[in-house]
Protein backbone atom coordinates (compact mmCIF):
# COMPACT_ATOMS: atom_id res chain seq x y z
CA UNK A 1 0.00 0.00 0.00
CA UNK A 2 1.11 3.13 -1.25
CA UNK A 3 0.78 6.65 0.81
CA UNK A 4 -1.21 9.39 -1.13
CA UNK A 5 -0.24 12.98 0.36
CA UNK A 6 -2.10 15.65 -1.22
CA UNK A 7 -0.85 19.13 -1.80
CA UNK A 8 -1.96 22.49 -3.87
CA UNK A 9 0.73 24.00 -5.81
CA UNK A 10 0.77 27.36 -7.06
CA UNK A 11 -1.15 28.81 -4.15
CA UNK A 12 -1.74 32.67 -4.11
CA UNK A 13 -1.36 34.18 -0.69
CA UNK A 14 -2.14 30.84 0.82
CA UNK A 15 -4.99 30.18 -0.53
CA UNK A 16 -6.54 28.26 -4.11
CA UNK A 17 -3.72 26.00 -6.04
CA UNK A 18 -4.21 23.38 -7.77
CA UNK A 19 -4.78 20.15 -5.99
CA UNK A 20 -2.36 17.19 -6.36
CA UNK A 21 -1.99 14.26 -5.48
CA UNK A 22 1.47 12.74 -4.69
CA UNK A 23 2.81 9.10 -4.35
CA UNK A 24 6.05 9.28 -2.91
CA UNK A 25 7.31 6.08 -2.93
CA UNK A 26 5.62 4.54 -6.32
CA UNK A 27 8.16 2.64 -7.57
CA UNK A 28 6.35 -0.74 -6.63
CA UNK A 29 3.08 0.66 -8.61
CA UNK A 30 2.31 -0.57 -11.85
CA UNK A 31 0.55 2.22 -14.37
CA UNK A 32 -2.90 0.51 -13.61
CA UNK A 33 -2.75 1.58 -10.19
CA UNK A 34 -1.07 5.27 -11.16
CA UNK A 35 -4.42 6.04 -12.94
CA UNK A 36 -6.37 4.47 -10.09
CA UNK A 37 -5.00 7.14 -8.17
CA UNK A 38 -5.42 9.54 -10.47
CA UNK A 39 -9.04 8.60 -11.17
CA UNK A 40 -10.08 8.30 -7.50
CA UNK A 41 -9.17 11.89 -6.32
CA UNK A 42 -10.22 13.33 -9.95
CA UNK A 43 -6.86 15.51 -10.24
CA UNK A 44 -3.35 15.33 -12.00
CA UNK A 45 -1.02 13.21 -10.10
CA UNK A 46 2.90 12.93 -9.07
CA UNK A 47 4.13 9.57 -8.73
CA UNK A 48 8.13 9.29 -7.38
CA UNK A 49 10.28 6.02 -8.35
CA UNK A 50 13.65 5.03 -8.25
CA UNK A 51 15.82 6.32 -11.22
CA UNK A 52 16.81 3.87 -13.70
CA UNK A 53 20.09 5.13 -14.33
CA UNK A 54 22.97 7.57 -12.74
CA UNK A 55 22.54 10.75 -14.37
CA UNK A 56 18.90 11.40 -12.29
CA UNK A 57 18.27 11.19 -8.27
CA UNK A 58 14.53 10.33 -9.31
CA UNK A 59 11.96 9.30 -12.07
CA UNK A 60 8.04 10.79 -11.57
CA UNK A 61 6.01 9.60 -13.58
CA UNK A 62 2.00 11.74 -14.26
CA UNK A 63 -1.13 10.55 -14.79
CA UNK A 64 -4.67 12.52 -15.13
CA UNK A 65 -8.18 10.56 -14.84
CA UNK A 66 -7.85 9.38 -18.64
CA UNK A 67 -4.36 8.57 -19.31
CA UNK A 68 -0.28 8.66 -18.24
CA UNK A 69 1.12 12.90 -19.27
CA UNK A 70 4.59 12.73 -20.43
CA UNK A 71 4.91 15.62 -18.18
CA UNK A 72 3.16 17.73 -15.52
CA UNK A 73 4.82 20.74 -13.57
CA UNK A 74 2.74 21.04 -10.78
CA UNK A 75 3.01 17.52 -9.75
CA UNK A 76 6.72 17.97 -10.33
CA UNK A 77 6.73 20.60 -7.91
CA UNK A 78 4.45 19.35 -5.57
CA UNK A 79 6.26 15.87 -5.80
CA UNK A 80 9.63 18.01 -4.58
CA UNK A 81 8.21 19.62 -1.80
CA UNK A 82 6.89 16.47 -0.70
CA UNK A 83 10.50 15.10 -0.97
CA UNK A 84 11.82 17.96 0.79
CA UNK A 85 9.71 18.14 3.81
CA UNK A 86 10.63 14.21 4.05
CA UNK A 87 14.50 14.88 3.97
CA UNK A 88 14.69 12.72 0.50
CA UNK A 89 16.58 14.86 -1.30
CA UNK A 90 20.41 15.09 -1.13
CA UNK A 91 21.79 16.16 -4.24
CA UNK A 92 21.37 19.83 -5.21
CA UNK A 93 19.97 20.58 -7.95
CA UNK A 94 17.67 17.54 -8.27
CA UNK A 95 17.70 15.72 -11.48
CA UNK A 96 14.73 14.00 -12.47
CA UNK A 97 13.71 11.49 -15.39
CA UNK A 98 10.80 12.27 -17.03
CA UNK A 99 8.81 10.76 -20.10
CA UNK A 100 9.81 14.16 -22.12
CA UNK A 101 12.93 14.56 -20.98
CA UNK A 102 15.52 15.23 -18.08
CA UNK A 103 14.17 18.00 -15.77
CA UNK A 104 16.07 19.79 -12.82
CA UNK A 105 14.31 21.08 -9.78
CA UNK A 106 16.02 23.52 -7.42
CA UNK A 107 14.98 23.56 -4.19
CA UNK A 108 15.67 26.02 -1.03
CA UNK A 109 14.43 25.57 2.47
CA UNK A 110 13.92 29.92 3.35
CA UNK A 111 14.60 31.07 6.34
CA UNK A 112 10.70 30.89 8.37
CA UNK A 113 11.12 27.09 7.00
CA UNK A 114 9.25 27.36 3.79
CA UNK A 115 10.37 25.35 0.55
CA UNK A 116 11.32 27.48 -2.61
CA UNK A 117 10.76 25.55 -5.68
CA UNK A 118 11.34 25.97 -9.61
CA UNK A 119 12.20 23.65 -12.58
CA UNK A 120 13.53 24.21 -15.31
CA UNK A 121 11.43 23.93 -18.84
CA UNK A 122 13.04 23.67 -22.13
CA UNK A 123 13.37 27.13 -24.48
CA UNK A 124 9.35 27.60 -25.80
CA UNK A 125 8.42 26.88 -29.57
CA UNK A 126 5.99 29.11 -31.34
CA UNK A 127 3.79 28.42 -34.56
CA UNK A 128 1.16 30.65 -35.50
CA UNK A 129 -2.72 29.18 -35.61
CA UNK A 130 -3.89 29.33 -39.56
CA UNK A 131 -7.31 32.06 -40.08
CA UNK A 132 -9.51 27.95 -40.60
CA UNK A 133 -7.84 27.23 -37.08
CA UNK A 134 -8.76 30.50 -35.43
CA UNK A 135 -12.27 30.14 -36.28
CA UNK A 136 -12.86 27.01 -34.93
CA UNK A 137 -10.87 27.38 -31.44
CA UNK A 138 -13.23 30.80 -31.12
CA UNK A 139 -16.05 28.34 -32.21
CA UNK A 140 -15.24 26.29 -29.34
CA UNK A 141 -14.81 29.01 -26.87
CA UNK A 142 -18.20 30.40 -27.95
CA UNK A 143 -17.14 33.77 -28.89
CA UNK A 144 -16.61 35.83 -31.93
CA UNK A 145 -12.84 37.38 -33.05
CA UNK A 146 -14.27 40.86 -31.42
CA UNK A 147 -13.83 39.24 -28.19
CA UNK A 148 -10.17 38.81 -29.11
CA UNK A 149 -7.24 40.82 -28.32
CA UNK A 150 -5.20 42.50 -31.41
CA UNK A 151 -2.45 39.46 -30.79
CA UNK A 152 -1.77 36.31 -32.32
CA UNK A 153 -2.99 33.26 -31.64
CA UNK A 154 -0.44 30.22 -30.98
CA UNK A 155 0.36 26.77 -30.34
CA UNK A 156 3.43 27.06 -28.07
CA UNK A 157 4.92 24.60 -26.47
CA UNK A 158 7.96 23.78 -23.84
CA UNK A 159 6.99 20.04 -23.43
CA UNK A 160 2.86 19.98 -24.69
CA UNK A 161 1.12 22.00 -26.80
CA UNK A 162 -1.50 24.22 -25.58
CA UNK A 163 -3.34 26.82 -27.49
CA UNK A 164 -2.79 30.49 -26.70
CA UNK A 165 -6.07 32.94 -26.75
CA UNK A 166 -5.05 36.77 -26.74
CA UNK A 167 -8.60 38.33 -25.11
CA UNK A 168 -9.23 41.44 -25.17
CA UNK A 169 -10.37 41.90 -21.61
CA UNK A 170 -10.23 40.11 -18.73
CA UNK A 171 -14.03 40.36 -17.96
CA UNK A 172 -14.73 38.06 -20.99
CA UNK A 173 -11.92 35.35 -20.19
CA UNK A 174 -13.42 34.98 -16.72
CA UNK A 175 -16.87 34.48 -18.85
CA UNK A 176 -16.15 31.95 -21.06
CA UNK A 177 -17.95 28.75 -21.29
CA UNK A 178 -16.92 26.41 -23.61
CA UNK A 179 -18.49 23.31 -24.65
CA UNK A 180 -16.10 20.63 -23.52
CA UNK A 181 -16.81 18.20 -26.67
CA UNK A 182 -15.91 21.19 -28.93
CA UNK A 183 -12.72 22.08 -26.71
CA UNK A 184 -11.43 17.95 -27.45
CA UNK A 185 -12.64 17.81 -31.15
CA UNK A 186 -10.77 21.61 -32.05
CA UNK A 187 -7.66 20.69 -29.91
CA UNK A 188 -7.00 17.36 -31.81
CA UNK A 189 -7.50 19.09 -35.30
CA UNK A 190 -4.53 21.34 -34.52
CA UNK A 191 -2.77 19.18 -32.51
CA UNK A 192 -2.98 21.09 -29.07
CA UNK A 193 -3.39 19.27 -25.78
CA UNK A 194 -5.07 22.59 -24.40
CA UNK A 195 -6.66 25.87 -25.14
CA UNK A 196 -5.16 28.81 -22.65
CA UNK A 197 -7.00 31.61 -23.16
CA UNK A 198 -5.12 34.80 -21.04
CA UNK A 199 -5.53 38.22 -21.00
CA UNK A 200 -2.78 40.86 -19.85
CA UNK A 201 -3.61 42.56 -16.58
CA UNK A 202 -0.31 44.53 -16.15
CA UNK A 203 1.67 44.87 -18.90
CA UNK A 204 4.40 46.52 -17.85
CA UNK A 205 4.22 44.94 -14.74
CA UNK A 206 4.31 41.49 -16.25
CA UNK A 207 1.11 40.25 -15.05
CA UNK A 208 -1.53 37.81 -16.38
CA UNK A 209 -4.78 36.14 -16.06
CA UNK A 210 -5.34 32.61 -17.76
CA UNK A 211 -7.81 29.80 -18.01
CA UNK A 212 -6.96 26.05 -19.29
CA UNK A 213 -9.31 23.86 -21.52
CA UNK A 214 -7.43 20.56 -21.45
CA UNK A 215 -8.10 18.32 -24.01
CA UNK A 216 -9.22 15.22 -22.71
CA UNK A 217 -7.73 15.07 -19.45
CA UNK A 218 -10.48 13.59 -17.29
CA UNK A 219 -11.92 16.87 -16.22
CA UNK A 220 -13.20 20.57 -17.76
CA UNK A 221 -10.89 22.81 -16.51
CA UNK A 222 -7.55 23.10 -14.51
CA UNK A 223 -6.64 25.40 -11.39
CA UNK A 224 -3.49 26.03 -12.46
CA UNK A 225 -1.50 24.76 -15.86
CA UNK A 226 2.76 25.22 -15.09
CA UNK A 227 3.33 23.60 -18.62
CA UNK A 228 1.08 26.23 -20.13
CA UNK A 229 2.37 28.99 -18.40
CA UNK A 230 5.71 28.42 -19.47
CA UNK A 231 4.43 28.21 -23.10
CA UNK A 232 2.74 31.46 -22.73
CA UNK A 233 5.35 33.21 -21.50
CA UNK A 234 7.27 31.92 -24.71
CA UNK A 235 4.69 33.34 -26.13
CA UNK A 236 4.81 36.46 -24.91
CA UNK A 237 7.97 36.88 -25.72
CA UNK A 238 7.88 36.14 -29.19
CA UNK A 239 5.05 38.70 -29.77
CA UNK A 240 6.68 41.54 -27.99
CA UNK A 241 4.79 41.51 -25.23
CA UNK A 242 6.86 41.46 -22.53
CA UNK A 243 10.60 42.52 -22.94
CA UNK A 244 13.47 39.93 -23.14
CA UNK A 245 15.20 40.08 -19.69
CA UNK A 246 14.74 37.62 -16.88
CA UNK A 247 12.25 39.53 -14.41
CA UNK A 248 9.36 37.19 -13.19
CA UNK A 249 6.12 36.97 -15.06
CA UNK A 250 3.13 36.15 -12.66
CA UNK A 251 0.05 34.46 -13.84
CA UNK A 252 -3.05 33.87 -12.42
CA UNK A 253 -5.49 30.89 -12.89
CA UNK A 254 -8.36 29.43 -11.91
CA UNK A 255 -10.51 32.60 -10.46
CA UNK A 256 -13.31 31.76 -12.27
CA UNK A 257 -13.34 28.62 -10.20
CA UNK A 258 -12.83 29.92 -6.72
CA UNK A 259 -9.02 28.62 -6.58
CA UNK A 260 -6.80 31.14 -7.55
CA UNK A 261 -3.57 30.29 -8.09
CA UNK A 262 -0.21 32.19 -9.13
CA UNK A 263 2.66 30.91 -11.66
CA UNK A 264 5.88 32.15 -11.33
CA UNK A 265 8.12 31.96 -14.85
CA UNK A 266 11.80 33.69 -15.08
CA UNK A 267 13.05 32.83 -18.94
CA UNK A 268 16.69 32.81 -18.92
CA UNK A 269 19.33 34.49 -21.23
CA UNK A 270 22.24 34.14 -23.49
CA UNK A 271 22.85 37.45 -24.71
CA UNK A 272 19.21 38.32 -26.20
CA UNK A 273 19.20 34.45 -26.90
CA UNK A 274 16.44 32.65 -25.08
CA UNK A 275 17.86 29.02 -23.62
CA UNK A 276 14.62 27.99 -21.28
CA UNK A 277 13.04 28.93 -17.97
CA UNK A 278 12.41 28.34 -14.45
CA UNK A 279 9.12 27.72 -13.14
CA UNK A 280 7.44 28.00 -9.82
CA UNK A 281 5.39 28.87 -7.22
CA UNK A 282 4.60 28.20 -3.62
CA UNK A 283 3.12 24.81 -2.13
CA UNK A 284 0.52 24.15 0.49
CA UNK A 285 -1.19 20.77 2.33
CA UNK A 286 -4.39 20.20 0.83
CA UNK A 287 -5.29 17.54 3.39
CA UNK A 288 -9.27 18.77 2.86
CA UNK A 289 -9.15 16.35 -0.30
CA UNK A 290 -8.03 13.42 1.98
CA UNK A 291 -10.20 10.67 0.53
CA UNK A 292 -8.94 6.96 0.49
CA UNK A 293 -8.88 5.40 -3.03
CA UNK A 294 -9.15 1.84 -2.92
CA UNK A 295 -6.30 0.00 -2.26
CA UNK A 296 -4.55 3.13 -1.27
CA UNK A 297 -3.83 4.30 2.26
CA UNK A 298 -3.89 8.42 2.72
């Protein structure tokens, strides 16, 4: 029997995050009882294993209700924080094995006892959405181009693809409704595992709102969506939108359903050469989602 501790990563002031659950010893589990997990609590899920070679301390593998995710960020993050308040981890920076690819996770205990956390994410890759494509991906937002801002939409992409939706204000991206048959049908036409519709709060000042539209994850709509903040901020960056230095862009997600959560994302330089970015955020118990699946003890 496996211990399930839940946490919510990407908290804002405390509060909201998005719920995860986390399996820190998994390396007994078979992917059957991953999803089990995964399906029980109805949220993304961290699962820590021995790594299969030298060049990683660890290898986590995700799952969501539906199926196994190459990679997830908050249950990366959460899955650290777990390690840390456990005393697992003793090589700094962590390397980790993933199903997309090596990731490193730096982690800092602060001085009131508190757990900094970031990853990195691979340099973000941009591709325009067609005029055919934008019609449909409005289509299944239920909204007209009017409701858009005067921006691009992208797929972008530091590990998965999700779908980035320039609106013009952030009254109508906290409105949105989308039908969550069109959201899966328009997502696999353009090959995008999500549509992230944001809208700039703060220019300047670097600051964001965003909802995510996964694909077919299990579930309507996510809290908070690391892997899609780091594409937007790729995003932003290739459209001008924020300047190329390494100052922190903070996005917010999952107002519209009462759990507000903040992204942290610093992209990192050579020269005016983009080569990736760090990604994080703060971490929290979430022992109110303490349910037992079956055959799991939390």
């Amino acid at each position: 029997m496996s211990e399930v501790e839940v946490v919510r990563v990407f908290t804002c002031e405390g509060a909201g995050g998005n719920p995860c659950p986390v399996v820190a010893e998994a390396s007994a589990m078979d992917a059957g009882a991953m999803q089990t997990v995964a399906r029980r609590y109805g949220h993304e899920s961290g699962f820590v294993l021995s790594p299969a070679d030298d060049a990683h301390d660890f290898t986590f593998r995700f799952f969501v209700p539906n199926h196994e995710m190459e990679m997830c960020a908050h249950a990366t993050i959460g899955a650290l924080w777990v390690l840390a308040r456990r005393a697992r981890l003793t090589n700094a920076p962590v390397r980790i094995a993933t199903a997309s690819g090596t990731v490193t996770g730096f982690v800092q205990k602060r001085d009131d006892g508190s757990w900094r956390v970031e990853i990195t994410q691979p340099a973000g890759r941009v591709a325009p959405l067609t005029s055919d494509a934008v019609e449909a991906v409005c289509a299944a937002l239920g909204i007209g181009r009017e409701a858009l801002a005067d921006l691009p939409l992208h797929n972008a992409a530091t590990s998965r693809v999700k779908t980035l939706v320039p609106m013009r204000l952030p009254a109508g991206l906290h409105a949105l409704g989308p039908d969550q048959a069109a959201v899966e049908a328009v997502c696999r036409s353009i090959g995008s595992t999500g549509l992230y519709p944001y809208a700039i709060v703060d220019g300047p000042g670097r600051m964001f709102e965003a909802r995510q539209f996964p694909r077919s994850s299990g579930y309507p709509e996510d809290a908070a969506t690391g892997i899609a903040a780091a594409a937007l901020a790729f995003g932003l960056l290739h459209d001008g939108t924020i300047e190329p230095d390494d100052r922190p862009i903070l996005i917010h997600q999952g107002r519209a359903m009462g759990h507000l959560s903040e992204i942290r994302v610093r992209i990192g330089f050579a020269g005016d050469r983009a080569l990736g970015c760090l990604l994080g955020g703060e971490v929290a118990s979430g022992a109110d989602l303490s349910i037992t699946p079956a055959g799991v003890s939390a």
